[in-house]
PDB file of N, CA and C in Angstrom:
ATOM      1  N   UNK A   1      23.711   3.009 -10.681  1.00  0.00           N
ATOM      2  CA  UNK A   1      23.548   2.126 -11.812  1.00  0.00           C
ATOM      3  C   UNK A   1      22.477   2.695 -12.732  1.00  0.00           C
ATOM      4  N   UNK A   2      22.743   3.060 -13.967  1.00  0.00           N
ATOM      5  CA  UNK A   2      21.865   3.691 -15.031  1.00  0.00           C
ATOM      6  C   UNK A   2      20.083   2.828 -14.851  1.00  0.00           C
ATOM      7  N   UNK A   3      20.540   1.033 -15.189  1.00  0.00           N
ATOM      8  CA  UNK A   3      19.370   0.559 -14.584  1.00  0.00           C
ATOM      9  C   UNK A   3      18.616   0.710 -14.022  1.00  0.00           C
ATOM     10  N   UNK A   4      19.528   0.940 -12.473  1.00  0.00           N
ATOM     11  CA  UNK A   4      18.355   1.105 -11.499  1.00  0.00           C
ATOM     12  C   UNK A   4      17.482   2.597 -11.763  1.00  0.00           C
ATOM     13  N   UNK A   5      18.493   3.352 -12.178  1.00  0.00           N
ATOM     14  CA  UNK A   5      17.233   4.962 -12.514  1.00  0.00           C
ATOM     15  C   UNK A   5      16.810   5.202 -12.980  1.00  0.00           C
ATOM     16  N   UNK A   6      16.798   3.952 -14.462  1.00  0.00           N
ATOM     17  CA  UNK A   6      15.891   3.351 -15.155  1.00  0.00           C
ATOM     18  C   UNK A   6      14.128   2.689 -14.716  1.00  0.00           C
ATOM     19  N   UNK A   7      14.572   1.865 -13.343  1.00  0.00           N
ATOM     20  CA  UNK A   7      13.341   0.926 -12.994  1.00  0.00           C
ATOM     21  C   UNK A   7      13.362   2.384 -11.962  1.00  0.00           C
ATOM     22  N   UNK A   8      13.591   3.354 -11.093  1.00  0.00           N
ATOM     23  CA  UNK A   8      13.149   4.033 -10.592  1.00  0.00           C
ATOM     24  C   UNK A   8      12.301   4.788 -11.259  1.00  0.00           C
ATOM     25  N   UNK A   9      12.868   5.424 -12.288  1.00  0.00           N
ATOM     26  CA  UNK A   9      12.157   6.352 -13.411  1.00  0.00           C
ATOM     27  C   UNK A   9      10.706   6.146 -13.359  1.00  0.00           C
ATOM     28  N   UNK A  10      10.553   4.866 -13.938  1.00  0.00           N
ATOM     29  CA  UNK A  10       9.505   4.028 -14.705  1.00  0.00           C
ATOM     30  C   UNK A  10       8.540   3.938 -13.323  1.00  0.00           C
ATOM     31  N   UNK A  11       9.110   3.538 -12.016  1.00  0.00           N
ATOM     32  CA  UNK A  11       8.000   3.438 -10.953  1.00  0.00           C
ATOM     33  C   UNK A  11       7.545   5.009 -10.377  1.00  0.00           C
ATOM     34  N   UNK A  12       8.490   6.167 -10.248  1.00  0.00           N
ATOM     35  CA  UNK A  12       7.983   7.338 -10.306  1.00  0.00           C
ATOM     36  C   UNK A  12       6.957   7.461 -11.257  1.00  0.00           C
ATOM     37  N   UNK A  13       7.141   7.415 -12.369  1.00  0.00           N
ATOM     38  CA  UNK A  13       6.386   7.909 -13.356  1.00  0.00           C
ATOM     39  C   UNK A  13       5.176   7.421 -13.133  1.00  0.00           C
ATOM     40  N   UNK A  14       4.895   5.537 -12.756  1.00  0.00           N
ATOM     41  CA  UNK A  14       3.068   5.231 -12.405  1.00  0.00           C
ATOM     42  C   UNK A  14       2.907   5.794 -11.288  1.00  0.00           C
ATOM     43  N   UNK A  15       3.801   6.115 -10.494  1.00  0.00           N
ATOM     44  CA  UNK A  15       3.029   6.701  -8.712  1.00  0.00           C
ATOM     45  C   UNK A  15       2.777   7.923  -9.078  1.00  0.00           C
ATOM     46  N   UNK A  16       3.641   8.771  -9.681  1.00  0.00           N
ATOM     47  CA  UNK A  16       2.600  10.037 -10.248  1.00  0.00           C
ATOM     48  C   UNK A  16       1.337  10.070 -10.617  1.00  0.00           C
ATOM     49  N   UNK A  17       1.008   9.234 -11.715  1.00  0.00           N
ATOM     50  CA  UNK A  17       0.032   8.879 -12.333  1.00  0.00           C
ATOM     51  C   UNK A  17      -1.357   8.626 -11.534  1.00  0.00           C
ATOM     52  N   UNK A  18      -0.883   8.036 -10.534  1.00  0.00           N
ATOM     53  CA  UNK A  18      -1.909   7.342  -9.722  1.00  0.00           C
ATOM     54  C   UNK A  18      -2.542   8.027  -8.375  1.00  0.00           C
ATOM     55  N   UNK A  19      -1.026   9.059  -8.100  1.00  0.00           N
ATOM     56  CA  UNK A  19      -1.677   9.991  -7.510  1.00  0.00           C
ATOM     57  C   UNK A  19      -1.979  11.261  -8.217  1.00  0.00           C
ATOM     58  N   UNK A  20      -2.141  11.371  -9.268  1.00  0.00           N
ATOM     59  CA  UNK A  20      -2.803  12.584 -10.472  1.00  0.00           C
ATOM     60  C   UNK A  20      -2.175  13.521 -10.992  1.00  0.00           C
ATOM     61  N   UNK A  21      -1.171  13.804 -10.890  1.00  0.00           N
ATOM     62  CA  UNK A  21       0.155  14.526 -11.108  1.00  0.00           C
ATOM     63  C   UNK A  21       0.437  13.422 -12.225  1.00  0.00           C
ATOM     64  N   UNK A  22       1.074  13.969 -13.810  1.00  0.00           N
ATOM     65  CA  UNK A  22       1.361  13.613 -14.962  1.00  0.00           C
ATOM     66  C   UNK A  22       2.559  14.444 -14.851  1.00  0.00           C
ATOM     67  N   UNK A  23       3.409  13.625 -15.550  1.00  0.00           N
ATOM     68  CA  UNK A  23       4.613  14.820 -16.313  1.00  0.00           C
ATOM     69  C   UNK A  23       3.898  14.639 -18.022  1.00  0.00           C
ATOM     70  N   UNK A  24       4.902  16.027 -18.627  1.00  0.00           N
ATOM     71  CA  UNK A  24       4.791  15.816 -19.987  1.00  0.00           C
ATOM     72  C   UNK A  24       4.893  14.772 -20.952  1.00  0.00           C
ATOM     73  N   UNK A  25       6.165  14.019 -19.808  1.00  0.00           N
ATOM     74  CA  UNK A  25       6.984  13.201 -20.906  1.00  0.00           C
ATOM     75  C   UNK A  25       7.646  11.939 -19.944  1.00  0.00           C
ATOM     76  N   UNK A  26       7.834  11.099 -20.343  1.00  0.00           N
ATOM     77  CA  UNK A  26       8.028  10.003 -18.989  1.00  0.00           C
ATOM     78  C   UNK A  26       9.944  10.107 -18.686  1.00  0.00           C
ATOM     79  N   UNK A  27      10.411  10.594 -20.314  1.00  0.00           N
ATOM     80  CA  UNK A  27      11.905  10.751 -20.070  1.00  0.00           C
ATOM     81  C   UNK A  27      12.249  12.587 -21.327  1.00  0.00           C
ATOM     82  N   UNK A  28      13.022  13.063 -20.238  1.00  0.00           N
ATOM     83  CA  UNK A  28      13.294  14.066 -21.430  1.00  0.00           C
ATOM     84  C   UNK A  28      14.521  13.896 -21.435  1.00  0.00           C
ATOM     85  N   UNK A  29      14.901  13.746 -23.025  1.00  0.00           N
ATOM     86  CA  UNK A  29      16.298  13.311 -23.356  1.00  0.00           C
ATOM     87  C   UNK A  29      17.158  14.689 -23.985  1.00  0.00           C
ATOM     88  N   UNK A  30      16.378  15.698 -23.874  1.00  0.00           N
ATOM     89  CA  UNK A  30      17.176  16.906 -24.666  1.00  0.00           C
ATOM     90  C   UNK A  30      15.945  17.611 -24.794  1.00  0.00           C
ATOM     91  N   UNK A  31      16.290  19.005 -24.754  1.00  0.00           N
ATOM     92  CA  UNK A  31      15.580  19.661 -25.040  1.00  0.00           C
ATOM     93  C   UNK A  31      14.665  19.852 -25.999  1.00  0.00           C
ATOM     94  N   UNK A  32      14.781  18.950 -27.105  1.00  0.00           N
ATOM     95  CA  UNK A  32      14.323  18.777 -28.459  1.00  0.00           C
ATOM     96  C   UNK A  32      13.634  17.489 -28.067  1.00  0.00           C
ATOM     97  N   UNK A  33      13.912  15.997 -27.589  1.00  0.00           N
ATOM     98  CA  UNK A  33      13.065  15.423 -27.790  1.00  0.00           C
ATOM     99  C   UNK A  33      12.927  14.564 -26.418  1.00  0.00           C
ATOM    100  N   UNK A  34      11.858  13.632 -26.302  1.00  0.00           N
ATOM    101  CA  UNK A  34      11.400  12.577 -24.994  1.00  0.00           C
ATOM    102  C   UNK A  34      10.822  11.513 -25.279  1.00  0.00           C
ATOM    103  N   UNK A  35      10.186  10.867 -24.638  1.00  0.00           N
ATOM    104  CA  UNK A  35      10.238   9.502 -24.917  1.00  0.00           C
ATOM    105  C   UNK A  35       8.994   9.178 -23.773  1.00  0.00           C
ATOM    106  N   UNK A  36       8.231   8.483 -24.088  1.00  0.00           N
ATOM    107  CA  UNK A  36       7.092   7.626 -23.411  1.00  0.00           C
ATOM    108  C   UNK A  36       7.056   6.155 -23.456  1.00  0.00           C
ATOM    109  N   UNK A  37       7.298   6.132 -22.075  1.00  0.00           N
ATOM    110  CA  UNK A  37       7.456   4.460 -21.712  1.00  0.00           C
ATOM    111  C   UNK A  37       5.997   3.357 -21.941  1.00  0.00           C
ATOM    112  N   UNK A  38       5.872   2.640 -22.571  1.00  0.00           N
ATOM    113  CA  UNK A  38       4.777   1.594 -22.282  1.00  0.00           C
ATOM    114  C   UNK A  38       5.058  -0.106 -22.127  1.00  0.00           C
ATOM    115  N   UNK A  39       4.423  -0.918 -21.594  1.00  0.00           N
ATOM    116  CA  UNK A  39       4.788  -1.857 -21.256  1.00  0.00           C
ATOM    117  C   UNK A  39       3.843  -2.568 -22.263  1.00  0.00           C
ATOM    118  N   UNK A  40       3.679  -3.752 -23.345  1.00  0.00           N
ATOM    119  CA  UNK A  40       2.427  -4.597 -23.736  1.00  0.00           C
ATOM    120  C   UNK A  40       1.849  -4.916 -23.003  1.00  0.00           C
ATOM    121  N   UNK A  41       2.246  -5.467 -21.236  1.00  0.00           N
ATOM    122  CA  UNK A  41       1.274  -6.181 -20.896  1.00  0.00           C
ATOM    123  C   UNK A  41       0.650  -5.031 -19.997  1.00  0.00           C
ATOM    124  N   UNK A  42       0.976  -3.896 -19.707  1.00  0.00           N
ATOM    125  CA  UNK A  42       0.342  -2.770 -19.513  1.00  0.00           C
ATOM    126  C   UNK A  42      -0.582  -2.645 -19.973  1.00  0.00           C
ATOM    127  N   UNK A  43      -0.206  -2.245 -21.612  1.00  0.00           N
ATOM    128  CA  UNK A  43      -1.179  -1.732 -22.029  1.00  0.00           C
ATOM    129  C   UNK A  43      -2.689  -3.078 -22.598  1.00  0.00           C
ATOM    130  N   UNK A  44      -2.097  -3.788 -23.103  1.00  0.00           N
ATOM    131  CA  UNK A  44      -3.112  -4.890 -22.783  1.00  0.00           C
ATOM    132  C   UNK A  44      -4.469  -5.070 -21.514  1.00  0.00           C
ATOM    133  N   UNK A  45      -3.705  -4.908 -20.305  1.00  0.00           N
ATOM    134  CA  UNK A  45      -4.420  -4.560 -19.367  1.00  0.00           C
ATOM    135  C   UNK A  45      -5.196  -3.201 -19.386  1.00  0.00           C
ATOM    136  N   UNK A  46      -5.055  -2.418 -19.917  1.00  0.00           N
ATOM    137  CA  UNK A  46      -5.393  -1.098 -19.981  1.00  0.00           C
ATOM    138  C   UNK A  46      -5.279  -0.419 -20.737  1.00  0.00           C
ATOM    139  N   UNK A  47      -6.087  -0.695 -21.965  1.00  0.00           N
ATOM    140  CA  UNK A  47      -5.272  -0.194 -23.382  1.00  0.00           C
ATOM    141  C   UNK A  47      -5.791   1.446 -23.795  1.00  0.00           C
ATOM    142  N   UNK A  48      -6.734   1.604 -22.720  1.00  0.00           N
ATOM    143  CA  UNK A  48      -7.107   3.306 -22.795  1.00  0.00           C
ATOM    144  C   UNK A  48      -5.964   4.240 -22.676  1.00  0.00           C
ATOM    145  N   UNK A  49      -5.468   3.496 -21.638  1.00  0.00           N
ATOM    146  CA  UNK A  49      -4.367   4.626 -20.777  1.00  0.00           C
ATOM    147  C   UNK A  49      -3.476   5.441 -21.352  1.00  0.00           C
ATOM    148  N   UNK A  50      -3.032   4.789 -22.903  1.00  0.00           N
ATOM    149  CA  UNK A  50      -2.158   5.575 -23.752  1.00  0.00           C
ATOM    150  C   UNK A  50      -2.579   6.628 -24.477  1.00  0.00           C
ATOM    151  N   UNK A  51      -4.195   6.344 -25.026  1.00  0.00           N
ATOM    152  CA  UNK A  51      -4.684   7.367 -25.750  1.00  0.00           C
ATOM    153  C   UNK A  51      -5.459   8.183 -25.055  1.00  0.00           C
ATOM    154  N   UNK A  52      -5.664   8.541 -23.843  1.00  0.00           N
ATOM    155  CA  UNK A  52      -5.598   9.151 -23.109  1.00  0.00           C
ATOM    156  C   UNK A  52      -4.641   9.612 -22.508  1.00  0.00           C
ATOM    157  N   UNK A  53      -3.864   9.300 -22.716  1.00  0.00           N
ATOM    158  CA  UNK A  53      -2.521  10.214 -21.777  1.00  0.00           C
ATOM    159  C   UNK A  53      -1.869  11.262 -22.848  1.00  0.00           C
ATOM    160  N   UNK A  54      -2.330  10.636 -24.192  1.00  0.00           N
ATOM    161  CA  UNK A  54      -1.739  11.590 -25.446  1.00  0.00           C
ATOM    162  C   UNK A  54      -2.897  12.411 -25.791  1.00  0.00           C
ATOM    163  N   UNK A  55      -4.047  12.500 -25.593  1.00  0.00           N
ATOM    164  CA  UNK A  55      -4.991  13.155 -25.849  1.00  0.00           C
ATOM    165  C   UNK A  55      -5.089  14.688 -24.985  1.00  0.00           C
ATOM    166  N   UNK A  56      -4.607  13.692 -23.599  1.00  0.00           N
ATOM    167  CA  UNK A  56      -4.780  15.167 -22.372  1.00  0.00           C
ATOM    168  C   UNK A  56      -3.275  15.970 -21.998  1.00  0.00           C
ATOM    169  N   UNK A  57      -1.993  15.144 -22.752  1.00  0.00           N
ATOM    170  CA  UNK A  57      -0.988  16.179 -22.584  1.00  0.00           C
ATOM    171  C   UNK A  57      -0.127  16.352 -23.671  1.00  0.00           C
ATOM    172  N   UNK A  58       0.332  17.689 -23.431  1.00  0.00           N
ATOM    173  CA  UNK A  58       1.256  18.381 -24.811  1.00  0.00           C
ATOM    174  C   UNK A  58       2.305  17.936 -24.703  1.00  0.00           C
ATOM    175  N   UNK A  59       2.959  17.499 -26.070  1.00  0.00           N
ATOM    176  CA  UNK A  59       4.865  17.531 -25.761  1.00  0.00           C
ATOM    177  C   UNK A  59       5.152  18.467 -26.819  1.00  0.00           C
ATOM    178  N   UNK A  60       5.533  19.008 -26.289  1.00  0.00           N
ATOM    179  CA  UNK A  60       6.200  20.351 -26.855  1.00  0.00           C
ATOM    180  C   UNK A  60       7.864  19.696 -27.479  1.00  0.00           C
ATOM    181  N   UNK A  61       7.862  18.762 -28.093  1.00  0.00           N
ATOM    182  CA  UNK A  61       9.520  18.214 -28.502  1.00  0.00           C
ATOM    183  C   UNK A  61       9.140  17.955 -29.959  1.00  0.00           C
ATOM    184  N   UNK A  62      10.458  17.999 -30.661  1.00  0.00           N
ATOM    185  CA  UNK A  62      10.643  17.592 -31.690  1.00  0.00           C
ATOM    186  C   UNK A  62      10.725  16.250 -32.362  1.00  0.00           C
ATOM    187  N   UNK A  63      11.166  15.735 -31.386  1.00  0.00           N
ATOM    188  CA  UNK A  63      11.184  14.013 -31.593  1.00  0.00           C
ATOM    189  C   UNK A  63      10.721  13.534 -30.556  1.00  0.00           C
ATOM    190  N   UNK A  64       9.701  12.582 -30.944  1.00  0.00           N
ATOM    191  CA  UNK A  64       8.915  12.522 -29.657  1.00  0.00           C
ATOM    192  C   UNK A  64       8.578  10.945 -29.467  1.00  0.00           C
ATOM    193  N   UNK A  65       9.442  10.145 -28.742  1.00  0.00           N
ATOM    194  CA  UNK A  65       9.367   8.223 -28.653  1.00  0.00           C
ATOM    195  C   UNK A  65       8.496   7.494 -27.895  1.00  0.00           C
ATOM    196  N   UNK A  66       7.911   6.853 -28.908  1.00  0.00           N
ATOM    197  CA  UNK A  66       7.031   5.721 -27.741  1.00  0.00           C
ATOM    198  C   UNK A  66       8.207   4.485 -28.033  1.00  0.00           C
ATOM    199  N   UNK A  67       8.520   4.346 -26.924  1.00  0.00           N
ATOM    200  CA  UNK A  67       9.185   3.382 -26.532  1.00  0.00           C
ATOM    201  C   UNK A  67       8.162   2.084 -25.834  1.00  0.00           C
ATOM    202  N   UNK A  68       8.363   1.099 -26.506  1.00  0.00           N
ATOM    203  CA  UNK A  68       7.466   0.206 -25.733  1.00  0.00           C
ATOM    204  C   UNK A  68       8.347  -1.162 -25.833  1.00  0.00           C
ATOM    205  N   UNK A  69       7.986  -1.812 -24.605  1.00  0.00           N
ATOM    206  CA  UNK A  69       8.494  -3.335 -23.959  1.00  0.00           C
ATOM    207  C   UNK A  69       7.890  -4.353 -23.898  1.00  0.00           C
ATOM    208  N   UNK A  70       8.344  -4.883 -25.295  1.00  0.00           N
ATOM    209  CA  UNK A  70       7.525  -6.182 -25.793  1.00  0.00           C
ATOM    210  C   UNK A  70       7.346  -7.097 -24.286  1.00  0.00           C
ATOM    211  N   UNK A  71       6.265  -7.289 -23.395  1.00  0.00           N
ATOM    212  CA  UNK A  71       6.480  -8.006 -22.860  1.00  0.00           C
ATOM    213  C   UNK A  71       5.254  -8.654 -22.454  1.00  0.00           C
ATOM    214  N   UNK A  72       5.065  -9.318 -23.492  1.00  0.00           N
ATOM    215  CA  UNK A  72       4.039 -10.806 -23.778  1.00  0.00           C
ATOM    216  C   UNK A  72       4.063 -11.422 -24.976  1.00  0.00           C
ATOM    217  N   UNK A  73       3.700 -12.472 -25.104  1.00  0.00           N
ATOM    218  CA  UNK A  73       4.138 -13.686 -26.202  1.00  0.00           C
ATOM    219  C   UNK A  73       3.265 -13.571 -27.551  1.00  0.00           C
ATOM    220  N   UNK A  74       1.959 -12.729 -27.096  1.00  0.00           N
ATOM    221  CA  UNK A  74       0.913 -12.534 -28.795  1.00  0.00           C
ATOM    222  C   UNK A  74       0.874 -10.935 -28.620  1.00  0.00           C
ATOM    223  N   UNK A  75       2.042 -10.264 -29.401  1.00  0.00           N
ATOM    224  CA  UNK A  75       1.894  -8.812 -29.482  1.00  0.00           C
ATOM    225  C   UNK A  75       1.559  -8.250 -30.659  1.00  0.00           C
ATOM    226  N   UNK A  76       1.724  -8.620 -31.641  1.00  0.00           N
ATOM    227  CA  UNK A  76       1.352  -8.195 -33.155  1.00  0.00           C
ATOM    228  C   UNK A  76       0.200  -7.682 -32.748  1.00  0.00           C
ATOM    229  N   UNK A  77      -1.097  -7.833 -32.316  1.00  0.00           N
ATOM    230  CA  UNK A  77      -2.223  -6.782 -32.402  1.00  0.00           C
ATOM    231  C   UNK A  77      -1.951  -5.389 -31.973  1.00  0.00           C
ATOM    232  N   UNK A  78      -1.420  -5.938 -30.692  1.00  0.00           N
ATOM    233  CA  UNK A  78      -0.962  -4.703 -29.894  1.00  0.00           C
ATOM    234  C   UNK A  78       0.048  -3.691 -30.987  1.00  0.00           C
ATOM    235  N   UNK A  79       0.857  -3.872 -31.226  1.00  0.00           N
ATOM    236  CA  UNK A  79       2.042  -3.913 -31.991  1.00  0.00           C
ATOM    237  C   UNK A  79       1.457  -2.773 -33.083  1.00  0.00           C
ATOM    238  N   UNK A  80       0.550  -3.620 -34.057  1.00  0.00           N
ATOM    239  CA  UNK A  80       0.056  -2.797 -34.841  1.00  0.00           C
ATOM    240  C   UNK A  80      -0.834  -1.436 -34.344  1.00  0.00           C
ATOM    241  N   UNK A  81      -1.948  -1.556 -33.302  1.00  0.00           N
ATOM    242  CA  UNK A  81      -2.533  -0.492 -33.082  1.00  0.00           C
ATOM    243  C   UNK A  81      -1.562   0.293 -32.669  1.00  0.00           C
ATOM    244  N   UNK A  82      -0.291  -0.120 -31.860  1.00  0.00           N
ATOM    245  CA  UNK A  82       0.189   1.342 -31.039  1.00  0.00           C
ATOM    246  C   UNK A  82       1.503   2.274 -32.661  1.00  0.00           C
ATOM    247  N   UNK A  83       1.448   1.280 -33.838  1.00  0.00           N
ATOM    248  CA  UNK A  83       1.826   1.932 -34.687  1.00  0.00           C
ATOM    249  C   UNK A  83       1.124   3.079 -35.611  1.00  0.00           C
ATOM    250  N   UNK A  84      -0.085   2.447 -35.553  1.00  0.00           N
ATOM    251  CA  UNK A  84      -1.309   3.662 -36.099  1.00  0.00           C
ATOM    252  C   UNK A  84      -1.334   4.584 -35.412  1.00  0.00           C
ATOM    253  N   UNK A  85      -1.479   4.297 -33.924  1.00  0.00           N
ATOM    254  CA  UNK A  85      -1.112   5.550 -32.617  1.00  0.00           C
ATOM    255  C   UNK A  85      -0.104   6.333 -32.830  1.00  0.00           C
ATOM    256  N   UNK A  86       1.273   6.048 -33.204  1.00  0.00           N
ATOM    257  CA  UNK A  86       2.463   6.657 -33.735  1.00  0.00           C
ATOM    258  C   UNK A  86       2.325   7.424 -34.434  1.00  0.00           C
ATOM    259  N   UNK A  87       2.361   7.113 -35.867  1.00  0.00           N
ATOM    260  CA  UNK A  87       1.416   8.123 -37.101  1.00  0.00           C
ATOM    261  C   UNK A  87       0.574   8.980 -36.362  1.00  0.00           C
ATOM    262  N   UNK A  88      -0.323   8.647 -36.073  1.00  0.00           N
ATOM    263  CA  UNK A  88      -1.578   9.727 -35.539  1.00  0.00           C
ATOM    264  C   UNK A  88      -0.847  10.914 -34.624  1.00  0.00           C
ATOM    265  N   UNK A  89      -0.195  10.361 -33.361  1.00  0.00           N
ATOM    266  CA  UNK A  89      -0.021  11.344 -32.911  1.00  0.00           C
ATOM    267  C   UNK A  89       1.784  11.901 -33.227  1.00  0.00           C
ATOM    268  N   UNK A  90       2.411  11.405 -34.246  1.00  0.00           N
ATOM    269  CA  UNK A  90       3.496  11.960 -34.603  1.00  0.00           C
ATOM    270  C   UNK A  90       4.297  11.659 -33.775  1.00  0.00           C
ATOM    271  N   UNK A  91       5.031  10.318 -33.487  1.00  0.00           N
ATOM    272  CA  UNK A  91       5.558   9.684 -32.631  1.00  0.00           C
ATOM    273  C   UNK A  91       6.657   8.610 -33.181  1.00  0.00           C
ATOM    274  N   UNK A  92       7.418   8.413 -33.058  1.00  0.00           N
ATOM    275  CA  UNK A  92       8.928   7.616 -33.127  1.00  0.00           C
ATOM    276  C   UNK A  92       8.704   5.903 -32.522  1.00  0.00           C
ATOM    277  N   UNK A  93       7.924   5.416 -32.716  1.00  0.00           N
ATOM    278  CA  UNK A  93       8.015   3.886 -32.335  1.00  0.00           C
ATOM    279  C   UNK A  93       9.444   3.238 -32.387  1.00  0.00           C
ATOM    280  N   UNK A  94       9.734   3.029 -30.633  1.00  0.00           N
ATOM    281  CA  UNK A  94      10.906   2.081 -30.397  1.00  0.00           C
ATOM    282  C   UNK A  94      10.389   0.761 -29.948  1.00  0.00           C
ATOM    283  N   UNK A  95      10.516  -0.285 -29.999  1.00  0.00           N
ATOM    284  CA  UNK A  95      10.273  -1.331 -29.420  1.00  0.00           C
ATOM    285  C   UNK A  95      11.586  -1.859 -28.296  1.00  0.00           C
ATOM    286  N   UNK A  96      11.928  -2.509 -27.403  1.00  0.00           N
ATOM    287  CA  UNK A  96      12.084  -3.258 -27.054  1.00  0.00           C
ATOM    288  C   UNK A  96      11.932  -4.484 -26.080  1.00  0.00           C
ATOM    289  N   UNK A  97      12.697  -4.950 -25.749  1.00  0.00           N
ATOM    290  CA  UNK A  97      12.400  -6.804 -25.339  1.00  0.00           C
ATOM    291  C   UNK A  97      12.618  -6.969 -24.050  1.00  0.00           C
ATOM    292  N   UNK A  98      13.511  -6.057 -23.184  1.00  0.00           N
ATOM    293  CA  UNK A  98      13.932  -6.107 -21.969  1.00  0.00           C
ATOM    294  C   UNK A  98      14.102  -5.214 -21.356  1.00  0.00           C
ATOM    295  N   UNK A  99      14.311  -4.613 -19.548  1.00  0.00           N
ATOM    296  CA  UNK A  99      14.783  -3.667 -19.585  1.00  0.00           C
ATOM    297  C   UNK A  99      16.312  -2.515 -19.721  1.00  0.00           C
ATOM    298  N   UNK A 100      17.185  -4.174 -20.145  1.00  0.00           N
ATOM    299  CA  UNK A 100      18.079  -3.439 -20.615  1.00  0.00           C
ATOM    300  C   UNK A 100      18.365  -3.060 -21.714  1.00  0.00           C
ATOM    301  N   UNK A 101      17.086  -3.587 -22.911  1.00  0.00           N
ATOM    302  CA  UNK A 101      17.159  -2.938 -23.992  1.00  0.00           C
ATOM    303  C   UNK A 101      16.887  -1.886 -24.068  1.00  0.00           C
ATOM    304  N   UNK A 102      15.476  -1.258 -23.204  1.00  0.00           N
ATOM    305  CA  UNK A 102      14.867  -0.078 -23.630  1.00  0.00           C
ATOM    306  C   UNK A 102      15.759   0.956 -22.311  1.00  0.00           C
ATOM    307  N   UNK A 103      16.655   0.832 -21.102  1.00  0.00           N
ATOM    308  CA  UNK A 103      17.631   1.604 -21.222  1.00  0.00           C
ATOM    309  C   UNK A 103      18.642   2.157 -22.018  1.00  0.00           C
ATOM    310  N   UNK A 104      19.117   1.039 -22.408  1.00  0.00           N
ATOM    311  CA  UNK A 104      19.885   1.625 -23.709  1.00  0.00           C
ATOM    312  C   UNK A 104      19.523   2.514 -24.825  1.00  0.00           C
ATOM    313  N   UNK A 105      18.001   2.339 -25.216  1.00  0.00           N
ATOM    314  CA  UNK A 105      17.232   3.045 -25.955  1.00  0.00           C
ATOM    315  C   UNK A 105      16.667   4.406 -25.593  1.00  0.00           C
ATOM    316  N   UNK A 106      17.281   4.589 -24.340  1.00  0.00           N
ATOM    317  CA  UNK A 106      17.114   6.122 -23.620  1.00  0.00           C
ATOM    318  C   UNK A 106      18.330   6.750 -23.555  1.00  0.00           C
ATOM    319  N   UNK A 107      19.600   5.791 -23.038  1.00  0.00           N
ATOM    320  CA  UNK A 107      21.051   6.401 -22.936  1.00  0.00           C
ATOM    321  C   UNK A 107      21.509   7.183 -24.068  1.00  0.00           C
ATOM    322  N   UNK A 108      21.241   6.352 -25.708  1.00  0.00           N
ATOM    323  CA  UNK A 108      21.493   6.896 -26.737  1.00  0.00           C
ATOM    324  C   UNK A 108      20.636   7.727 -27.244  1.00  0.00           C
TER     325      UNK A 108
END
């Protein structure tokens, strides 16, 4: 099920993290471009973690997505800083609402 290697993906990707091993990119969709997963209430909880994770690694892609998953009820702050983040680091802001939105937003 695409889903599930979806929610696998996404839990590889923090157990890496946590045991210190980073990939480049949380999804590579083509050789040209990838995509970085964030959660709001992630990053809410931990709002370093992104600009640090873009500070200390390269993506070598052409199109390069922050994909993020609206998932809390007052996001507009959030919302806005991780769009300035976009700009800054030359990044594709996707939003979505669920996780079968932001699969879909990887399939295509």
């Amino acid at each position: 099920n695409f889903f599930d290697s979806i929610r696998f993906g996404l839990k590889k990707s923090l157990t890496d993290r946590i045991s210190g091993w980073q990939p480049c990119a949380d999804y590579s969709m083509s050789r040209s471009s990838c995509a970085l997963y964030l959660s709001l209430r992630y990053h809410q909880l931990n709002p370093n973690y992104i600009y640090e994770r873009l500070k200390t690694t390269k993506l070598p892609y052409q199109l390069k997505v922050l994909l993020v998953q609206c998932d809390v009820n007052d996001s507009s702050q959030s919302l806005k800083e991780l769009a300035r983040l976009s700009i800054i680091y030359e990044l594709t802001l996707l939003i979505s609402w669920n996780d079968e939105e932001s699969a879909k937003y990887l399939e295509t």
